[in-house]
C-alpha atoms as a PDB file:
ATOM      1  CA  UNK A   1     151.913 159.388  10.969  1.00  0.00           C
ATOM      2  CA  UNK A   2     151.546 163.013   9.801  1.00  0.00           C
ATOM      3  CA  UNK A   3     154.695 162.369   7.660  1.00  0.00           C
ATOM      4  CA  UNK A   4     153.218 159.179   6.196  1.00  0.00           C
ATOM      5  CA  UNK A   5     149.810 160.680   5.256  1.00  0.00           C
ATOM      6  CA  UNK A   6     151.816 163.693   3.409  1.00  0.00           C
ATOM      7  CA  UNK A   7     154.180 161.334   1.861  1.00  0.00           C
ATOM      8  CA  UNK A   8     150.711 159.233   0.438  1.00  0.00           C
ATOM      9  CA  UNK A   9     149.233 162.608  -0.671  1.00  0.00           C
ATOM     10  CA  UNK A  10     152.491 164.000  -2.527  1.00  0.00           C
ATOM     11  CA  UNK A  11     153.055 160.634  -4.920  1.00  0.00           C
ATOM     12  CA  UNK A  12     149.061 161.190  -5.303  1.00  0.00           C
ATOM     13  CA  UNK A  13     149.674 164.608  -6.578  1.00  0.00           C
ATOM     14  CA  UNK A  14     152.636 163.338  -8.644  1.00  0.00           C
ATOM     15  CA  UNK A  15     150.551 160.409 -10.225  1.00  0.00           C
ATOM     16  CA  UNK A  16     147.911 163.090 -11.007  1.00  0.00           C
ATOM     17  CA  UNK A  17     150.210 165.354 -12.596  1.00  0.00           C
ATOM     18  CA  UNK A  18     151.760 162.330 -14.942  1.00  0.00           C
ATOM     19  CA  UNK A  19     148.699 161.591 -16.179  1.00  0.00           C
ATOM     20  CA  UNK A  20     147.382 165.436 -17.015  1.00  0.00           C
ATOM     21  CA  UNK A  21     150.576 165.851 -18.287  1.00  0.00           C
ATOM     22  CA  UNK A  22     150.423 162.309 -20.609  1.00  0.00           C
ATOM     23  CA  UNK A  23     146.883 162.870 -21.572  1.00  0.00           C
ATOM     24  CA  UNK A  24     146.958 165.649 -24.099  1.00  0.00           C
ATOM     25  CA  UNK A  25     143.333 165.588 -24.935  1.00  0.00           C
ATOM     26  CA  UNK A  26     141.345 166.304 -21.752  1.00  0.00           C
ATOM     27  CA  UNK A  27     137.696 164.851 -23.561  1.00  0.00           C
ATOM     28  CA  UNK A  28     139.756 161.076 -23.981  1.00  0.00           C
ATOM     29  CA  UNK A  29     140.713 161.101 -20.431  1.00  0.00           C
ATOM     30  CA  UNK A  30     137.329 161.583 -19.659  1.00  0.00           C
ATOM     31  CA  UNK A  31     136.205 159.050 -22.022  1.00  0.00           C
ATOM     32  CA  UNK A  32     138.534 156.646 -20.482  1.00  0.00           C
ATOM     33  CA  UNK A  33     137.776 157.170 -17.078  1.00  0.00           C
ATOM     34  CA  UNK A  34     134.168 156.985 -17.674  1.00  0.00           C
ATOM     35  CA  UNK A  35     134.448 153.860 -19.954  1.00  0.00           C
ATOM     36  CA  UNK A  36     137.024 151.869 -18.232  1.00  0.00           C
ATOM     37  CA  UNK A  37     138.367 153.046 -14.408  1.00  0.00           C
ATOM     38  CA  UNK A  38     135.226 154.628 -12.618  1.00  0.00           C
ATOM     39  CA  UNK A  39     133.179 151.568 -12.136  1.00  0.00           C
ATOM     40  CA  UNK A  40     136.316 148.834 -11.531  1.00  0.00           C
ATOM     41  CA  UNK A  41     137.833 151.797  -8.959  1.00  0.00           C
ATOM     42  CA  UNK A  42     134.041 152.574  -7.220  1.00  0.00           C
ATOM     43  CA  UNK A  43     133.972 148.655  -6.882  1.00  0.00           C
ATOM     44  CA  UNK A  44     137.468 148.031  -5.787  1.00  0.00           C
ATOM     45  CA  UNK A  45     138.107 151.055  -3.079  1.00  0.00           C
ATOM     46  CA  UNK A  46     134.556 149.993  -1.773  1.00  0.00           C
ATOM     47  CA  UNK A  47     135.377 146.396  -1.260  1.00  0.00           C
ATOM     48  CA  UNK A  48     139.063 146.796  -0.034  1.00  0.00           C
ATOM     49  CA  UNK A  49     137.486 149.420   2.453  1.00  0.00           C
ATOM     50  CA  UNK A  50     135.168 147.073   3.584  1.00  0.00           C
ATOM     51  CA  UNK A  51     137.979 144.401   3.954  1.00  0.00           C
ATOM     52  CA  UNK A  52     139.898 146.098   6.020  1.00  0.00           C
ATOM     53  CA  UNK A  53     137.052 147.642   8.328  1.00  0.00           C
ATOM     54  CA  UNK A  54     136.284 144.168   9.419  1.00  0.00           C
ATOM     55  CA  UNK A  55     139.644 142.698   9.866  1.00  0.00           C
ATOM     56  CA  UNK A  56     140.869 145.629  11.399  1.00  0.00           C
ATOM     57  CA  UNK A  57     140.091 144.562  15.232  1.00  0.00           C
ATOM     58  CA  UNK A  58     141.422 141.089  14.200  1.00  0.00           C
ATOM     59  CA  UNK A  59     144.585 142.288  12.807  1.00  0.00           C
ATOM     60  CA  UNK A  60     145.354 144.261  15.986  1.00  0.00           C
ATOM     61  CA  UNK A  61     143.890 142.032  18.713  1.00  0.00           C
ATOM     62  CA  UNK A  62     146.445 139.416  17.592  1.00  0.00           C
ATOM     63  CA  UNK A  63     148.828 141.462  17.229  1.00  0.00           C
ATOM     64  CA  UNK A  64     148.880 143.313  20.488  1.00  0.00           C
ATOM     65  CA  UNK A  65     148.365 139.268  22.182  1.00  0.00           C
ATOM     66  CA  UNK A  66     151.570 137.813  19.671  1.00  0.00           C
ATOM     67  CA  UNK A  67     153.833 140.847  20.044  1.00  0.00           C
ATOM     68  CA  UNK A  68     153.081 143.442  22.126  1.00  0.00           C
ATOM     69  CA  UNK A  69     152.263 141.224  25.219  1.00  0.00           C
ATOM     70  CA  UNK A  70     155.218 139.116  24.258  1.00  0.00           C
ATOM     71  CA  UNK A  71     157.730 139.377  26.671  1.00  0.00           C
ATOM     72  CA  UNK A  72     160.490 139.602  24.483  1.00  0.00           C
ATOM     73  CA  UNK A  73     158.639 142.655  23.314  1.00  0.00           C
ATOM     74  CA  UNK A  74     158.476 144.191  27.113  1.00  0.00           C
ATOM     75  CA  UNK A  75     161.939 143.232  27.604  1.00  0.00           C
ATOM     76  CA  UNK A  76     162.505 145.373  24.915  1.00  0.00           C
ATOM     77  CA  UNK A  77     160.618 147.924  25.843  1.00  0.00           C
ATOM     78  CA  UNK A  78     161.815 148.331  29.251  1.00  0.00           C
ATOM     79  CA  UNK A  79     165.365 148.674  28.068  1.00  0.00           C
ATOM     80  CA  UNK A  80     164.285 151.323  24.872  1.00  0.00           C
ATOM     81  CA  UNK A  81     162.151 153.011  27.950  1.00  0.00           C
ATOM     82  CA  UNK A  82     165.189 154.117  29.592  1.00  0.00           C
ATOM     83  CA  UNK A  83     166.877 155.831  26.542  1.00  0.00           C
ATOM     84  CA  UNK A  84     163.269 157.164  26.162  1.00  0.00           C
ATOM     85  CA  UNK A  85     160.589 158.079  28.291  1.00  0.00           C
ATOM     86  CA  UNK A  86     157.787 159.242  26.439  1.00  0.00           C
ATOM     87  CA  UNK A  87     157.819 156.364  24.583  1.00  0.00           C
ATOM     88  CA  UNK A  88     154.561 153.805  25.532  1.00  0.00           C
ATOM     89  CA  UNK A  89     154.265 149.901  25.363  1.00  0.00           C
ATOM     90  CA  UNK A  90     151.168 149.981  23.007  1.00  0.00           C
ATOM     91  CA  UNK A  91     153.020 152.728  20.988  1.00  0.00           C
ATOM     92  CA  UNK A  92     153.312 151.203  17.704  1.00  0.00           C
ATOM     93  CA  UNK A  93     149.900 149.333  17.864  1.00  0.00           C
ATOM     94  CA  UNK A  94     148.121 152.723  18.562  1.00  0.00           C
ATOM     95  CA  UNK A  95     149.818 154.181  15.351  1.00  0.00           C
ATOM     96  CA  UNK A  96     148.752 150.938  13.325  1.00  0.00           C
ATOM     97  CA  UNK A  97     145.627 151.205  14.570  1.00  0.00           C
ATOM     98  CA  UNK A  98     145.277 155.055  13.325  1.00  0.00           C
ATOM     99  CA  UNK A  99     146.552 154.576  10.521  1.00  0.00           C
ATOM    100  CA  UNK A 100     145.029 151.108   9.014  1.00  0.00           C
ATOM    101  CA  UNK A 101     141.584 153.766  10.083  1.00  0.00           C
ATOM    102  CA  UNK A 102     143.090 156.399   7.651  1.00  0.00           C
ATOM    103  CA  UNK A 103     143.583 153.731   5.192  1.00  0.00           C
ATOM    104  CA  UNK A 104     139.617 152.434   5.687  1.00  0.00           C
ATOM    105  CA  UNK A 105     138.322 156.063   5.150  1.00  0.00           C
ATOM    106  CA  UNK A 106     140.692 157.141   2.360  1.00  0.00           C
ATOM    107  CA  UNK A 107     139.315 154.113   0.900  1.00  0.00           C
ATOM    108  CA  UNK A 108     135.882 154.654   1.105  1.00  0.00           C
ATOM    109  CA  UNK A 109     136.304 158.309   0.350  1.00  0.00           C
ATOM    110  CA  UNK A 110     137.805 156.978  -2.786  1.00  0.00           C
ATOM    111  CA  UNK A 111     134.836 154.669  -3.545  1.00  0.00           C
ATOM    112  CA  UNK A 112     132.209 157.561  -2.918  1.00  0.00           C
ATOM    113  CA  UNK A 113     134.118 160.007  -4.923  1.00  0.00           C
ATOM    114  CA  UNK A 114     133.768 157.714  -8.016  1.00  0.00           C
ATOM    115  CA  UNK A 115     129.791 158.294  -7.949  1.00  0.00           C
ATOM    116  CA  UNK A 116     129.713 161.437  -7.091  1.00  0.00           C
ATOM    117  CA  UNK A 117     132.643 163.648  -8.075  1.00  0.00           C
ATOM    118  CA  UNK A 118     133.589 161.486 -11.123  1.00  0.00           C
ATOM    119  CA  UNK A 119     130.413 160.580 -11.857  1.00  0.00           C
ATOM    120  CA  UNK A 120     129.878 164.587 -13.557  1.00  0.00           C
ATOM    121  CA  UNK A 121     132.493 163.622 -16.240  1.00  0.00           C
ATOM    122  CA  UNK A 122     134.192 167.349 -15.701  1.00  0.00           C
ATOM    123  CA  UNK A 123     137.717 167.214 -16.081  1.00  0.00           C
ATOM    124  CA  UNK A 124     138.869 168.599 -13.325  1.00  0.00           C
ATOM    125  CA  UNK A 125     136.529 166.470 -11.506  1.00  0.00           C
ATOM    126  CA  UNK A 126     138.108 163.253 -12.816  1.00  0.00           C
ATOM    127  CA  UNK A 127     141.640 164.334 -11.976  1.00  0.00           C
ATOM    128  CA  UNK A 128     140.156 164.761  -8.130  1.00  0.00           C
ATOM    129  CA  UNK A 129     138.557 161.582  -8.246  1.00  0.00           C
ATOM    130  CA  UNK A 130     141.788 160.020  -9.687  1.00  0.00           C
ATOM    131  CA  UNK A 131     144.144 162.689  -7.016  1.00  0.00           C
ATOM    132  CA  UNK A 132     141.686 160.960  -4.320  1.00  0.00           C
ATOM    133  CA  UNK A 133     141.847 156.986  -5.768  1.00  0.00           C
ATOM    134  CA  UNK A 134     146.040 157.771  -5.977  1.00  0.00           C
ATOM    135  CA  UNK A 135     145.871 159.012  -2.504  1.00  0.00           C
ATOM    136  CA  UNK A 136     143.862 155.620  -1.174  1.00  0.00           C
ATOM    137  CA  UNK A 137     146.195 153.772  -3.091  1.00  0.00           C
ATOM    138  CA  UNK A 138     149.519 155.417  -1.631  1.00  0.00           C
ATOM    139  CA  UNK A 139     147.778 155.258   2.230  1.00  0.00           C
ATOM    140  CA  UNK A 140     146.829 151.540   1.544  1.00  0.00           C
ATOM    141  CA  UNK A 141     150.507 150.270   0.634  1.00  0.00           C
ATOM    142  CA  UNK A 142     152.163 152.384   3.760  1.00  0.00           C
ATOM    143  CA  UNK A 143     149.406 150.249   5.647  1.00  0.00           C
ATOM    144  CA  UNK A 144     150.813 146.916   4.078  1.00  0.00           C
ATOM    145  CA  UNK A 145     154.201 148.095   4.999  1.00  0.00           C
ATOM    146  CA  UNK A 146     153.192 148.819   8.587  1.00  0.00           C
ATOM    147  CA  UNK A 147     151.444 145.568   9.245  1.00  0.00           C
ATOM    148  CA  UNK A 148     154.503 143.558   7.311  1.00  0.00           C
ATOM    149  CA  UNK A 149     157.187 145.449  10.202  1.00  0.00           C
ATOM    150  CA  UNK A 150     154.713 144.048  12.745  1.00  0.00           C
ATOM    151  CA  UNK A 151     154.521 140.806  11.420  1.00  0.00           C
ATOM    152  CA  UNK A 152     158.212 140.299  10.962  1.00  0.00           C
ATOM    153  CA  UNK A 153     158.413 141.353  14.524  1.00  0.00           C
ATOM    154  CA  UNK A 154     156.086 138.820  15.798  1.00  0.00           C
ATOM    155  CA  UNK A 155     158.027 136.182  13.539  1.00  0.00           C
ATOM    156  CA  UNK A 156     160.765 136.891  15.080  1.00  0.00           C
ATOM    157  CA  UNK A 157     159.097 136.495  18.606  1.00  0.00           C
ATOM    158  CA  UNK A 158     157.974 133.152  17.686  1.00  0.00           C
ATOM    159  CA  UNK A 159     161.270 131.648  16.350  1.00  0.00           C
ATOM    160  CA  UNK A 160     163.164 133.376  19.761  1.00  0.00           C
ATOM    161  CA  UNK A 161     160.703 131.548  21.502  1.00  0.00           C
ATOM    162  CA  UNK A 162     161.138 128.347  19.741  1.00  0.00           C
ATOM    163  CA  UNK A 163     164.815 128.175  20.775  1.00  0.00           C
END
C-alpha cells in the first residue's frame, strides 16, 4: 500500500511540475484557478469523498460475502497458504479497505484545501492545492483499479460456480 500511496504522490508531483512548467505567467494560473478549477474541484473532491464514505462498508461487506467467503476463494487460499504463511484469508479485503479510506481522506483533504489553501490566491498556494487535488486524483484511480481486480475475481467466482 505504501508503494501505491508513493506512486499516487509522485505522478501528483509530476502533474504539478507540467503545469508550473506550462504556465509561464504565475498571475494567469492564478486567475485560472480562481476563475475556473477551485469551485468545480472544492465541489467535486467533496462529493466523490462523500460517495465513497458511504458505499465504502457496502462495497466491502459484499465483497468479503461474494469472494472472500467463496469457497473457491478458500480453496485458493489454503493452497497459496502453504507456499506462504504469513499470508491471511481477509488479506486483500483489509488492504482495500485501507486504502478505499486513504482515497476518502485524500479526497476530502482535497476538497478542504480548495477553501482554505487555494482560497489565498498565492501561487505557491495554488500549486499545493492543485499537488493535493493531483494526489486525490492519482489515490482515487489506484482505488478503481483495486475494486475492478476484486470484482473480476468475484466474476470469476460466479461463472465457476455456474458450471
Amino acid at each position: 500500500m505504501t508503494l501505491r500511496i508513493l506512486i499516487c504522490a509522485f505522478l501528483a508531483t509530476l502533474a504539478t511540475a507540467c503545469i508550473k512548467w506550462f504556465a509561464t505567467n504565475p498571475s494567469e494560473l492564478v486567475l485560472f484557478y480562481e476563475k475556473y478549477l477551485r469551485g468545480n474541484l472544492f465541489a467535486g473532491f467533496l462529493t466523490v469523498g462523500s460517495f465513497l464514505l458511504s458505499l465504502k462498508t457496502f462495497i466491502l461487506i459484499k465483497l468479503k460475502e461474494n469472494v472472500y467467503d467463496h469457497e473457491e476463494y478458500k480453496k485458493i487460499y489454503r493452497e497459496q497458504k502453504e507456499l506462504d504463511s504469513s499470508l491471511q484469508l481477509y488479506g486483500p479485503l483489509k488492504s482495500l479497505s485501507d486504502f478505499l479510506f486513504w482515497s476518502v481522506l485524500s479526497a476530502i483533504i482535497a476538497a478542504v484545501a480548495q477553501l482554505t489553501i487555494g482560497l489565498l490566491g498565492y501561487y505557491w498556494l495554488v500549486l499545493g492545492s492543485l499537488w493535493l487535488s493531483f494526489f486525490a486524483l492519482s489515490i482515487l484511480i489506484a482505488s478503481l483499479i483495486l475494486i475492478k481486480g476484486s470484482l473480476n475475481d468475484w466474476f470469476d467466482f460466479i461463472n465457476h460456480a455456474d458450471e
